[in-house]
N, C-alpha and C. Protein backbone atom coordinates (compact mmCIF):
# COMPACT_ATOMS: atom_id res chain seq x y z
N UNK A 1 154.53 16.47 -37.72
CA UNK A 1 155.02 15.10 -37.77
C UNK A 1 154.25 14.28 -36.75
N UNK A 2 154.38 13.01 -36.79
CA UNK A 2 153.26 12.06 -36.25
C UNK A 2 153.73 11.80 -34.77
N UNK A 3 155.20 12.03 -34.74
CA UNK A 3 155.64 12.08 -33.33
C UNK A 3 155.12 13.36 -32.68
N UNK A 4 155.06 13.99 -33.23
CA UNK A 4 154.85 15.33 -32.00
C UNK A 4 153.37 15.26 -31.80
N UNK A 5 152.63 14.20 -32.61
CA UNK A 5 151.50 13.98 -31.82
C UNK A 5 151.17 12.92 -31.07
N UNK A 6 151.90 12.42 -30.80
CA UNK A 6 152.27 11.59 -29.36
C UNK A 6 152.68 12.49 -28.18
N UNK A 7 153.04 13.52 -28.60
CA UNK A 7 153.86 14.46 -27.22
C UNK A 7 152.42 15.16 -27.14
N UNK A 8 151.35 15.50 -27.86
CA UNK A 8 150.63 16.72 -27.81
C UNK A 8 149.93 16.38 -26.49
N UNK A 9 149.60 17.33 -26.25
CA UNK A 9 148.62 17.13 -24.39
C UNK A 9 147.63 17.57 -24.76
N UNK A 10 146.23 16.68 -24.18
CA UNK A 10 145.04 16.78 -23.90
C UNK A 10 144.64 16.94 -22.59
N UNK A 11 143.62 17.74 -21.91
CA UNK A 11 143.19 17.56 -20.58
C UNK A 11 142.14 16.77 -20.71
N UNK A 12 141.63 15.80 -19.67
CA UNK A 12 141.05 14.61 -19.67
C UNK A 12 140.56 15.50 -18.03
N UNK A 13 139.76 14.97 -17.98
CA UNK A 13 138.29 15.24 -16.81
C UNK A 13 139.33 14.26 -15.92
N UNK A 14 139.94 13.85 -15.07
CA UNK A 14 140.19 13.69 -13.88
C UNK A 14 141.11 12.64 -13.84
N UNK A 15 141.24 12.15 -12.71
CA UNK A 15 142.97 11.42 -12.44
C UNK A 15 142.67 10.52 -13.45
N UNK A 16 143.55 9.43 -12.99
CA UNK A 16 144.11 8.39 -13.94
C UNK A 16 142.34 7.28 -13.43
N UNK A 17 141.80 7.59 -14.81
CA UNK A 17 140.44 6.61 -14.63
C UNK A 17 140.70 5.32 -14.87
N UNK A 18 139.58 4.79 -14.65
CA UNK A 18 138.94 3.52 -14.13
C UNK A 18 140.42 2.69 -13.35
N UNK A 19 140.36 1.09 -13.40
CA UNK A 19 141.08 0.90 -12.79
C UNK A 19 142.50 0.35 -13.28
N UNK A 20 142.81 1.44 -14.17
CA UNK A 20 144.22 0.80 -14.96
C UNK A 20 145.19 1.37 -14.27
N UNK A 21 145.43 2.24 -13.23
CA UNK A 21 147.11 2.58 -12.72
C UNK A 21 147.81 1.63 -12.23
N UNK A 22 148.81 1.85 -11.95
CA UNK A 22 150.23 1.19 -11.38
C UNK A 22 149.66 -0.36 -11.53
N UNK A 23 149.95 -1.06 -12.86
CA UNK A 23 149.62 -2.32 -13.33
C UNK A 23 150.74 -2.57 -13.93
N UNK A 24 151.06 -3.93 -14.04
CA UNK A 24 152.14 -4.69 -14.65
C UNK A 24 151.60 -5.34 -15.71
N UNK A 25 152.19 -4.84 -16.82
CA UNK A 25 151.65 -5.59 -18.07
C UNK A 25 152.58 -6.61 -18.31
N UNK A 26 151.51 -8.04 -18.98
CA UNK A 26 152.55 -9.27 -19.41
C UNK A 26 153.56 -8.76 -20.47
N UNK A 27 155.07 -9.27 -19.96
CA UNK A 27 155.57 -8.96 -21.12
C UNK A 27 155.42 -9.58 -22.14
N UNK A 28 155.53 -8.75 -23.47
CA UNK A 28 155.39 -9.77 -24.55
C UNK A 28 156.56 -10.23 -25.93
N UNK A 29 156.24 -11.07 -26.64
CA UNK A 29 157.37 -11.14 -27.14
C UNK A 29 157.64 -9.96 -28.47
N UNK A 30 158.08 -9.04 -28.30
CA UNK A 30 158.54 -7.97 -28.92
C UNK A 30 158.65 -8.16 -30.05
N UNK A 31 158.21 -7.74 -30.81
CA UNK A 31 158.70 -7.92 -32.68
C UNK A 31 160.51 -6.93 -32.85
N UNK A 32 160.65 -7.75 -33.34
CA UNK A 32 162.25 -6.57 -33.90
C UNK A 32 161.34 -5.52 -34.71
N UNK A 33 161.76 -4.36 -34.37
CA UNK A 33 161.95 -3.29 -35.01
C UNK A 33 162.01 -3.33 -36.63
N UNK A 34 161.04 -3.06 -37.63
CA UNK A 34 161.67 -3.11 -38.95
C UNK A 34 161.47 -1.51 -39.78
N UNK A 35 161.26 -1.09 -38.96
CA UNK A 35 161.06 0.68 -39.87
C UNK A 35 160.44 1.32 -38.67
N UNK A 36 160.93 2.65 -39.24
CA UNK A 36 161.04 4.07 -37.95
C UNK A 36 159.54 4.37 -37.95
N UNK A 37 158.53 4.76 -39.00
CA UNK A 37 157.28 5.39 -38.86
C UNK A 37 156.44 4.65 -38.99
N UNK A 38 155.67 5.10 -38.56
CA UNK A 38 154.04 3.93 -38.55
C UNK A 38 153.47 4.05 -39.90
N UNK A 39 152.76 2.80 -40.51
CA UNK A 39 152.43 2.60 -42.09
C UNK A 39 151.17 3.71 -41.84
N UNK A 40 150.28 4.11 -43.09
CA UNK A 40 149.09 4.99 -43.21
C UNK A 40 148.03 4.35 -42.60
N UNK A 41 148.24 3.36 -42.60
CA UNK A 41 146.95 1.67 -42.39
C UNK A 41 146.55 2.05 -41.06
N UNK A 42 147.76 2.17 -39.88
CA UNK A 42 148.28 2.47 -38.50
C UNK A 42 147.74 3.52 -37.96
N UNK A 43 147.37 4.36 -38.46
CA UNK A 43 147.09 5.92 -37.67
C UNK A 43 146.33 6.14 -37.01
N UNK A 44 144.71 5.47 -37.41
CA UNK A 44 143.58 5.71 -36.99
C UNK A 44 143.49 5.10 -35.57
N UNK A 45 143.68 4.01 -35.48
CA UNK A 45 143.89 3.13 -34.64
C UNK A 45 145.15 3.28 -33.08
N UNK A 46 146.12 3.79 -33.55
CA UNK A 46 147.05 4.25 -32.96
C UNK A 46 146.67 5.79 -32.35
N UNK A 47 145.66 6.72 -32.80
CA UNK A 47 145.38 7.68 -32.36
C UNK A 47 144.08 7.27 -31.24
N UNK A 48 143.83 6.02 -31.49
CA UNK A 48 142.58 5.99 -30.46
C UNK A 48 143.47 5.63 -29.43
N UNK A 49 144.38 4.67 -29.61
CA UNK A 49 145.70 4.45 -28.38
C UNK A 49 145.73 5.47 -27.74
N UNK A 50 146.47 6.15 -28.21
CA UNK A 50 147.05 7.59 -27.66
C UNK A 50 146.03 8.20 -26.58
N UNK A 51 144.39 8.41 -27.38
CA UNK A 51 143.40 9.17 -26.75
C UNK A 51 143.04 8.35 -25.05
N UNK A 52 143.36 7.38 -25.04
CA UNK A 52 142.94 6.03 -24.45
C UNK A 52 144.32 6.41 -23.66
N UNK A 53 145.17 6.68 -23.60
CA UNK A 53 146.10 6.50 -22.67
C UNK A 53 146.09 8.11 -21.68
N UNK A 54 145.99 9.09 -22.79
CA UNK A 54 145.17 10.17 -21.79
C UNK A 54 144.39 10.31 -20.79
N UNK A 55 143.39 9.12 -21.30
CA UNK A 55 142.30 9.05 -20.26
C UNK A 55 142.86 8.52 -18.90
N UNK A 56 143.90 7.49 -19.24
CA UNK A 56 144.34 6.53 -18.04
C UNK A 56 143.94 5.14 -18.07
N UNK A 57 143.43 4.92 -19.62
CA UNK A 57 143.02 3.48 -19.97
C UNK A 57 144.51 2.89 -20.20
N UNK A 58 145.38 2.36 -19.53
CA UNK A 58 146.42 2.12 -20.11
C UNK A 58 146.43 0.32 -20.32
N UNK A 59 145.20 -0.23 -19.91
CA UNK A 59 145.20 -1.79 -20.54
C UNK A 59 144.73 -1.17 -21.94
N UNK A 60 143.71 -1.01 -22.29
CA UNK A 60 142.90 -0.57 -23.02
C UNK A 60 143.82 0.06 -24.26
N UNK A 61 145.04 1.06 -23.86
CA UNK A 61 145.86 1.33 -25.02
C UNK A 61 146.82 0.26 -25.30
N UNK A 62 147.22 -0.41 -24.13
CA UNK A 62 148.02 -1.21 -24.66
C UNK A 62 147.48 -2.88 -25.25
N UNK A 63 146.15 -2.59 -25.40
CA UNK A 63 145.34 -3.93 -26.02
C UNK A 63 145.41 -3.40 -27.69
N UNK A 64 145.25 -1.97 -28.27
CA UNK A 64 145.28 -1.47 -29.06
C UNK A 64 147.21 -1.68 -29.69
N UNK A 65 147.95 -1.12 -29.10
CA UNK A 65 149.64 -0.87 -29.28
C UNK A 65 150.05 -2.05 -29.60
N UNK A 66 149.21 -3.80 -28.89
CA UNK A 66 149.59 -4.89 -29.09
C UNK A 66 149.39 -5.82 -30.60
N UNK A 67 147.79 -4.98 -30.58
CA UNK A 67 147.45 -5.37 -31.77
C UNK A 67 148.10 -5.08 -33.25
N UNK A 68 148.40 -3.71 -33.16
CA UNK A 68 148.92 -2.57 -34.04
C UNK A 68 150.23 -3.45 -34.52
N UNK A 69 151.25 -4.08 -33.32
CA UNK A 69 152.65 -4.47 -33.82
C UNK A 69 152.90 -6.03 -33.81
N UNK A 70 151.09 -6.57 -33.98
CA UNK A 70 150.99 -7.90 -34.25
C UNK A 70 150.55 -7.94 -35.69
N UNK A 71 149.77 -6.90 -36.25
CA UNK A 71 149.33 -6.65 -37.20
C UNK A 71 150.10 -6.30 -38.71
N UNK A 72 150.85 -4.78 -38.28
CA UNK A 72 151.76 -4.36 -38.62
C UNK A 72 153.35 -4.57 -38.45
N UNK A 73 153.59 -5.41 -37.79
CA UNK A 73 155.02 -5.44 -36.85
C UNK A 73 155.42 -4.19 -36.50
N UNK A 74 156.49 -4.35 -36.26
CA UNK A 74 157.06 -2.91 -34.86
C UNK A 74 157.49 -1.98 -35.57
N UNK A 75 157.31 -0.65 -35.17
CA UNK A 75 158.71 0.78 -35.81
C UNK A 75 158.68 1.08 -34.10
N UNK A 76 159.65 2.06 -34.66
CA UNK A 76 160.15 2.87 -33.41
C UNK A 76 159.02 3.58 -32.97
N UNK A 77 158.46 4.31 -33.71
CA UNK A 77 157.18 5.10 -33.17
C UNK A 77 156.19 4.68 -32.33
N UNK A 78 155.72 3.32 -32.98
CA UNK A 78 154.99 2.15 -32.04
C UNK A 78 155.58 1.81 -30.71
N UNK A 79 156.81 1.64 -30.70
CA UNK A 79 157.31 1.43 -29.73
C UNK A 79 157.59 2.38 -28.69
N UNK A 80 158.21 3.38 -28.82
CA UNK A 80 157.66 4.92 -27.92
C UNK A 80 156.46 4.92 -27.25
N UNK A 81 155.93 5.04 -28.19
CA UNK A 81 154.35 4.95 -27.58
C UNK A 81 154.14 3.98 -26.63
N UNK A 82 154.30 3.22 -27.07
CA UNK A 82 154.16 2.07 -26.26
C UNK A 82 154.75 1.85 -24.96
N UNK A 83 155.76 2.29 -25.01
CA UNK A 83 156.86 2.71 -23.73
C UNK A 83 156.53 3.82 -22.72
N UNK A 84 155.51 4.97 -23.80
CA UNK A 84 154.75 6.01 -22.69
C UNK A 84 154.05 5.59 -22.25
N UNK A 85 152.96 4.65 -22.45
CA UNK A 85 151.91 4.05 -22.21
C UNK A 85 151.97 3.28 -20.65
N UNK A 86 153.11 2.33 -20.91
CA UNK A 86 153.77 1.40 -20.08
C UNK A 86 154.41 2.32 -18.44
N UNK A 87 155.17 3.41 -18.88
CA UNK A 87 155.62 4.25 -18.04
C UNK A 87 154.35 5.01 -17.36
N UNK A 88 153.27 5.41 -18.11
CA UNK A 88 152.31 6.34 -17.53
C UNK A 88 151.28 4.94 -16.64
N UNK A 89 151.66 3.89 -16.54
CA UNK A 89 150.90 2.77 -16.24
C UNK A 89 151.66 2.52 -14.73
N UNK A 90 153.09 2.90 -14.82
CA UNK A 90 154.02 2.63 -13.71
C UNK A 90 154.76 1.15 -13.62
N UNK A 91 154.71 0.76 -15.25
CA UNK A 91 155.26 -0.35 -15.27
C UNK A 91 156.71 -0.51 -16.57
N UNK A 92 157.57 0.51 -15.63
CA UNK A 92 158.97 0.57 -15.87
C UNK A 92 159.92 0.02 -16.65
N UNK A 93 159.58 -1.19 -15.99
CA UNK A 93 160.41 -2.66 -16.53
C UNK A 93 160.13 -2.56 -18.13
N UNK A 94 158.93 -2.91 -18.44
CA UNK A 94 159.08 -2.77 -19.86
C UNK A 94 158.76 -1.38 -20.59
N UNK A 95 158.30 -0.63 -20.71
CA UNK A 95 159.08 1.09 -20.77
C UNK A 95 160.31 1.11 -21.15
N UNK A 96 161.22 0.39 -20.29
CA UNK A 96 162.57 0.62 -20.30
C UNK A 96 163.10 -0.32 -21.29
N UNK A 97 162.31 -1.64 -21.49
CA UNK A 97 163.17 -2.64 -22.73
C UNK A 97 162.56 -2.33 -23.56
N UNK A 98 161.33 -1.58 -24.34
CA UNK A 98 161.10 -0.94 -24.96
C UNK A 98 162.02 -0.17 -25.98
N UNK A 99 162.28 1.32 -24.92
CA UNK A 99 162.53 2.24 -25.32
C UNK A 99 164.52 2.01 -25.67
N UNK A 100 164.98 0.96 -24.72
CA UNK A 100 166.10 0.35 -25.36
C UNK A 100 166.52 -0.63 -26.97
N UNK A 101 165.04 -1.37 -26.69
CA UNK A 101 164.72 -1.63 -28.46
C UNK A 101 165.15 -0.50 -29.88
N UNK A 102 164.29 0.52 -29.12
CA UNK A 102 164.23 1.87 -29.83
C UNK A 102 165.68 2.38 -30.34
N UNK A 103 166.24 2.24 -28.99
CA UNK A 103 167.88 3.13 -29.40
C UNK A 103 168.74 2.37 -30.31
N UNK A 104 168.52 0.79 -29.62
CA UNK A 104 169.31 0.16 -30.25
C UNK A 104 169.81 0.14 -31.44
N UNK A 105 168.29 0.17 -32.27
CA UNK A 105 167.75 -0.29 -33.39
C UNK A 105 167.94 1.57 -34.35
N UNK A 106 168.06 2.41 -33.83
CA UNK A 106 167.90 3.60 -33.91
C UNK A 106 169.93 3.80 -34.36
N UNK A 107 170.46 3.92 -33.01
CA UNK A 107 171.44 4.15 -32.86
C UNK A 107 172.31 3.20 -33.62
N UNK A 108 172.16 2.00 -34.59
CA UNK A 108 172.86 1.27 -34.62
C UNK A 108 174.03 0.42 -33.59
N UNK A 109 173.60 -0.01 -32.83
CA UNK A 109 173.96 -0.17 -31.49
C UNK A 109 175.48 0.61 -31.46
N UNK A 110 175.63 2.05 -31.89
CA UNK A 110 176.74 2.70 -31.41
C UNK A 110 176.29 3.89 -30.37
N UNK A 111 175.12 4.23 -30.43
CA UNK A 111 174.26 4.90 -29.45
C UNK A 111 173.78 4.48 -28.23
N UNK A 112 174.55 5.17 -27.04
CA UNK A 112 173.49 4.45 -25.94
C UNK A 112 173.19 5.63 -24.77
N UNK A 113 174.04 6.88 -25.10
CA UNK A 113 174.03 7.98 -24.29
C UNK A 113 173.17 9.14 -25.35
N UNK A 114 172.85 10.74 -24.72
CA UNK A 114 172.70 11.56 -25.71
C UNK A 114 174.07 11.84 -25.91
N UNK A 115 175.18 11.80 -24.87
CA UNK A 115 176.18 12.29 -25.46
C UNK A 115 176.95 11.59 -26.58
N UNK A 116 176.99 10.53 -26.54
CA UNK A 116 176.85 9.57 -28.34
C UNK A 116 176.27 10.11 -29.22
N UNK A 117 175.49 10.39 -28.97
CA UNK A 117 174.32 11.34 -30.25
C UNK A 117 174.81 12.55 -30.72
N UNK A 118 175.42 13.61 -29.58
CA UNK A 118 175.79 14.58 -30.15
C UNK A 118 176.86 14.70 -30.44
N UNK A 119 177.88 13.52 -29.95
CA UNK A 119 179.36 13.31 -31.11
C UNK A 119 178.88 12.93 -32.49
N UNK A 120 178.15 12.10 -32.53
CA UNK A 120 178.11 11.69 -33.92
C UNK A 120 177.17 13.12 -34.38
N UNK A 121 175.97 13.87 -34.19
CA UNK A 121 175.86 14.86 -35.08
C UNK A 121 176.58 15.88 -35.52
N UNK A 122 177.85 15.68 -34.25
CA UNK A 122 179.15 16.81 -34.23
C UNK A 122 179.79 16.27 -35.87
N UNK A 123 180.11 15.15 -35.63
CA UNK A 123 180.93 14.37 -37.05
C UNK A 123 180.56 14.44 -38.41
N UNK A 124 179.24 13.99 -38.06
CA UNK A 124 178.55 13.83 -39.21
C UNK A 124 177.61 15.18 -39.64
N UNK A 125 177.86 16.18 -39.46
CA UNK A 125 176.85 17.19 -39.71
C UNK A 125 176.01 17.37 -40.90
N UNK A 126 174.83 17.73 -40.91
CA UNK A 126 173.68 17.44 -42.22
C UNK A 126 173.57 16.31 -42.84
N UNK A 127 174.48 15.00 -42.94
CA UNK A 127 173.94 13.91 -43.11
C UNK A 127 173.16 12.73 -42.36
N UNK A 128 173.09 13.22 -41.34
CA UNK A 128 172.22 12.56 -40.36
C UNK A 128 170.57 13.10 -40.21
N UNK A 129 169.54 11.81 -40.24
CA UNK A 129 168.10 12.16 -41.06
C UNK A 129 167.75 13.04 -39.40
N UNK A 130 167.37 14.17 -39.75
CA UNK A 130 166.40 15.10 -38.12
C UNK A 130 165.42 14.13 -37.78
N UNK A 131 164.34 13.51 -38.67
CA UNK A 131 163.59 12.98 -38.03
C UNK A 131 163.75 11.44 -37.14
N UNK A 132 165.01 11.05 -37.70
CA UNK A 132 165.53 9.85 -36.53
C UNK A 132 166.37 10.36 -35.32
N UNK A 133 167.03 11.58 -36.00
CA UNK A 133 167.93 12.15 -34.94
C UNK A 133 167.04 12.58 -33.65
N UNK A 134 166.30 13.31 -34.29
CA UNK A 134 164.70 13.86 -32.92
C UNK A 134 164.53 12.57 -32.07
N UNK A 135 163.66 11.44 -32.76
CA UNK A 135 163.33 10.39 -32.41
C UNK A 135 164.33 9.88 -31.50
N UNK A 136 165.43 9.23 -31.80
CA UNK A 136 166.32 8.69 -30.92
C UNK A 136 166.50 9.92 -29.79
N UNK A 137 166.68 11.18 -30.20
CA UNK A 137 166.85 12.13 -28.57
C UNK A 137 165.95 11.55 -27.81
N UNK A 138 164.60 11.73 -28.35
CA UNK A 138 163.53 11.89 -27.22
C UNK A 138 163.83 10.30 -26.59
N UNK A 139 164.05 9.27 -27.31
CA UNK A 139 164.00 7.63 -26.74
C UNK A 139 164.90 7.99 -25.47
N UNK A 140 165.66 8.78 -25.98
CA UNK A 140 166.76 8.70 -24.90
C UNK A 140 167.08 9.11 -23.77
N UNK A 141 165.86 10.54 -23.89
CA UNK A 141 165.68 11.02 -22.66
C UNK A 141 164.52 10.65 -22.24
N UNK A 142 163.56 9.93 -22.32
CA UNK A 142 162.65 8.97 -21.86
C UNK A 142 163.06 8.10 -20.99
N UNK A 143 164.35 6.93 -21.60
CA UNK A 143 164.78 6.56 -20.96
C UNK A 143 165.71 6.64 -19.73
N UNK A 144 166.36 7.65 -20.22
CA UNK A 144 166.61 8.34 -19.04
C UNK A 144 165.99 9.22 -17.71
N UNK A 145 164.76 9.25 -18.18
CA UNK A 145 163.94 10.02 -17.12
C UNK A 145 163.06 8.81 -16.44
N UNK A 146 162.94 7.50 -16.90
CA UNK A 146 162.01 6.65 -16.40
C UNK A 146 163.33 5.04 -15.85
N UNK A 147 164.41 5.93 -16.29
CA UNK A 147 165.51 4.73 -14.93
C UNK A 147 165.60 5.67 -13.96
N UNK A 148 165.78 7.35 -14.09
CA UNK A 148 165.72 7.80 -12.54
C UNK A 148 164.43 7.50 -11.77
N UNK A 149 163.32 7.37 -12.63
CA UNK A 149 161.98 7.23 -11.57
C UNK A 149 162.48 5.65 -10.63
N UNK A 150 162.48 4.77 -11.74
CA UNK A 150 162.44 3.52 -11.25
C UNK A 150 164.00 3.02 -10.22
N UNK A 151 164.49 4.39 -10.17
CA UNK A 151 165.53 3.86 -9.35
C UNK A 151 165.65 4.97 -8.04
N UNK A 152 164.57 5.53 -8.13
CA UNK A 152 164.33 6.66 -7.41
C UNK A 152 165.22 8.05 -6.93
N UNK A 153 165.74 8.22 -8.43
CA UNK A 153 166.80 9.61 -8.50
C UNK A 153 165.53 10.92 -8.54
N UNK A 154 164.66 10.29 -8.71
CA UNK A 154 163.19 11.95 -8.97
C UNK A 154 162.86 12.56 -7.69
N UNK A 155 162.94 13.30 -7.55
CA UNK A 155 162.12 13.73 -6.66
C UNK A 155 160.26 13.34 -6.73
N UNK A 156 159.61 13.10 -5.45
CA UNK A 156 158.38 13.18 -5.77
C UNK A 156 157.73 14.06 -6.74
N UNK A 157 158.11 15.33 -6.93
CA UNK A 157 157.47 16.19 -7.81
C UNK A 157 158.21 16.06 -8.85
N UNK A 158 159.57 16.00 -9.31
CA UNK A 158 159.94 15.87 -10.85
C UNK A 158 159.42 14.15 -11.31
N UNK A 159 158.77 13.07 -10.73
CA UNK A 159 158.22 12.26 -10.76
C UNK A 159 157.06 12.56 -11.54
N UNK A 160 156.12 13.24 -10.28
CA UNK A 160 154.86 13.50 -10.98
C UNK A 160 154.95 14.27 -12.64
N UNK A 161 155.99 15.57 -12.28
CA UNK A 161 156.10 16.44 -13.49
C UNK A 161 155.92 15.05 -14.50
N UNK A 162 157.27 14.62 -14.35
CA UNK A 162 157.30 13.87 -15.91
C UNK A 162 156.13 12.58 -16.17
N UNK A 163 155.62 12.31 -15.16
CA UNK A 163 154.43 11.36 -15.75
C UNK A 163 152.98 11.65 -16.00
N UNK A 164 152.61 13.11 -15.68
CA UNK A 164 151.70 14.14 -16.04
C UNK A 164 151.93 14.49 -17.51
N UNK A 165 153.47 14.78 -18.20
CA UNK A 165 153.81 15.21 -19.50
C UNK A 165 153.70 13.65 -20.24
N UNK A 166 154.04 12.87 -19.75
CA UNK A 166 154.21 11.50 -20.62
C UNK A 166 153.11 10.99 -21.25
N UNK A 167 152.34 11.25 -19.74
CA UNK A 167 150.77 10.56 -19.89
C UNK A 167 149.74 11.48 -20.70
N UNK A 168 150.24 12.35 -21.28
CA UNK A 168 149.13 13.48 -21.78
C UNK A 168 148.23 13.85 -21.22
N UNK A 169 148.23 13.70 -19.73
CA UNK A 169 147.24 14.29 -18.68
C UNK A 169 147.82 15.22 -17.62
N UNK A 170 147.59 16.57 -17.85
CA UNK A 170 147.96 17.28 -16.55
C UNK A 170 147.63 17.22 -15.04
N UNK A 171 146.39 16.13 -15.06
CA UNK A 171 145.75 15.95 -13.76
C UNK A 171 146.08 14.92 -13.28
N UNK A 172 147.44 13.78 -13.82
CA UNK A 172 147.79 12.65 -13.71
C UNK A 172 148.01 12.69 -12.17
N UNK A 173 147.78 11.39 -11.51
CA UNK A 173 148.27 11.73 -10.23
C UNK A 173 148.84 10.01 -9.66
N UNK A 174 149.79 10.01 -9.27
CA UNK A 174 150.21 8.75 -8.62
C UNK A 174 149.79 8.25 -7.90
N UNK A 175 149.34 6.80 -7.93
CA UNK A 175 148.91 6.15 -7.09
C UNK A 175 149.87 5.36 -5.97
């Protein structure tokens, strides 16, 4: 599935290159959400994102992620991404309204915990789609792992851990 290649890890030759870390991207005005997966049109383009955010180009992916949901308008997938991108950049703030887009729009705004999630898969068993159910987990523990950074519940090292895994670089290193 196209999400788990957003999670896949590449090693990239050295820290977070050139000079894109800990940057604040303009926010922008967000498209609503209108569908969960990215169109076929989307892929090619969105995989150079991805490769580009490995590296530590994170203007550079997110000049790509901007285009993609000006082009295409928004899914959730786009928006994840986009939210790793933002988080592996160290710019939280939007990461976090992001990946709240995501749930919202995901969860039917009756979702805002995982433990919401797993009452309702408790309730609803086998009629609920896996591949939104996945999706909304991971939004959720994203978000949840990037309000403890930004509110400083991480430890320095469960910090690094999770922005080494986010960023698809094991050599990620904080600036």
């Amino acid at each position: 599935m196209l999400f788990v290649l957003v999670l896949a890890m590449v090693v990239s030759n050295g820290k977070n290159s050139d000079n894109n870390s800990v940057q604040t991207f303009t926010k922008k005005n967000y498209k609503e959400i209108k569908r969960v997966e990215l169109l076929n049109v989307e892929h090619n383009l969105f995989d150079k994102a991805v490769d580009l955010k490995r590296n530590g180009k994170y203007k550079e992916a997110d000049r790509i992620y901007t285009e993609l949901m000006n082009t295409y308008g928004a899914s959730c997938v786009l928006y994840v991404a986009m939210a790793k991108n933002l988080a592996s950049a160290q710019d939280y703030n939007n990461a976090i309204t992001l990946l709240k887009n995501v749930i919202k729009t995901l969860g039917e705004n009756q979702i805002k915990t995982k433990s919401d999630l797993e009452r309702l898969i408790v309730l609803n068993r086998g009629s609920i789609n896996q591949e939104v159910c996945l999706l909304l987990w991971n939004s959720l523990d994203h978000l949840e792992s990037i309000e403890a950074i930004k509110n400083n519940r991480f430890s320095d090292n469960e910090k690094l851990e999770y922005l080494r895994g986010v960023s698809g670089n094991p050599r990620y290193q904080i600036n």
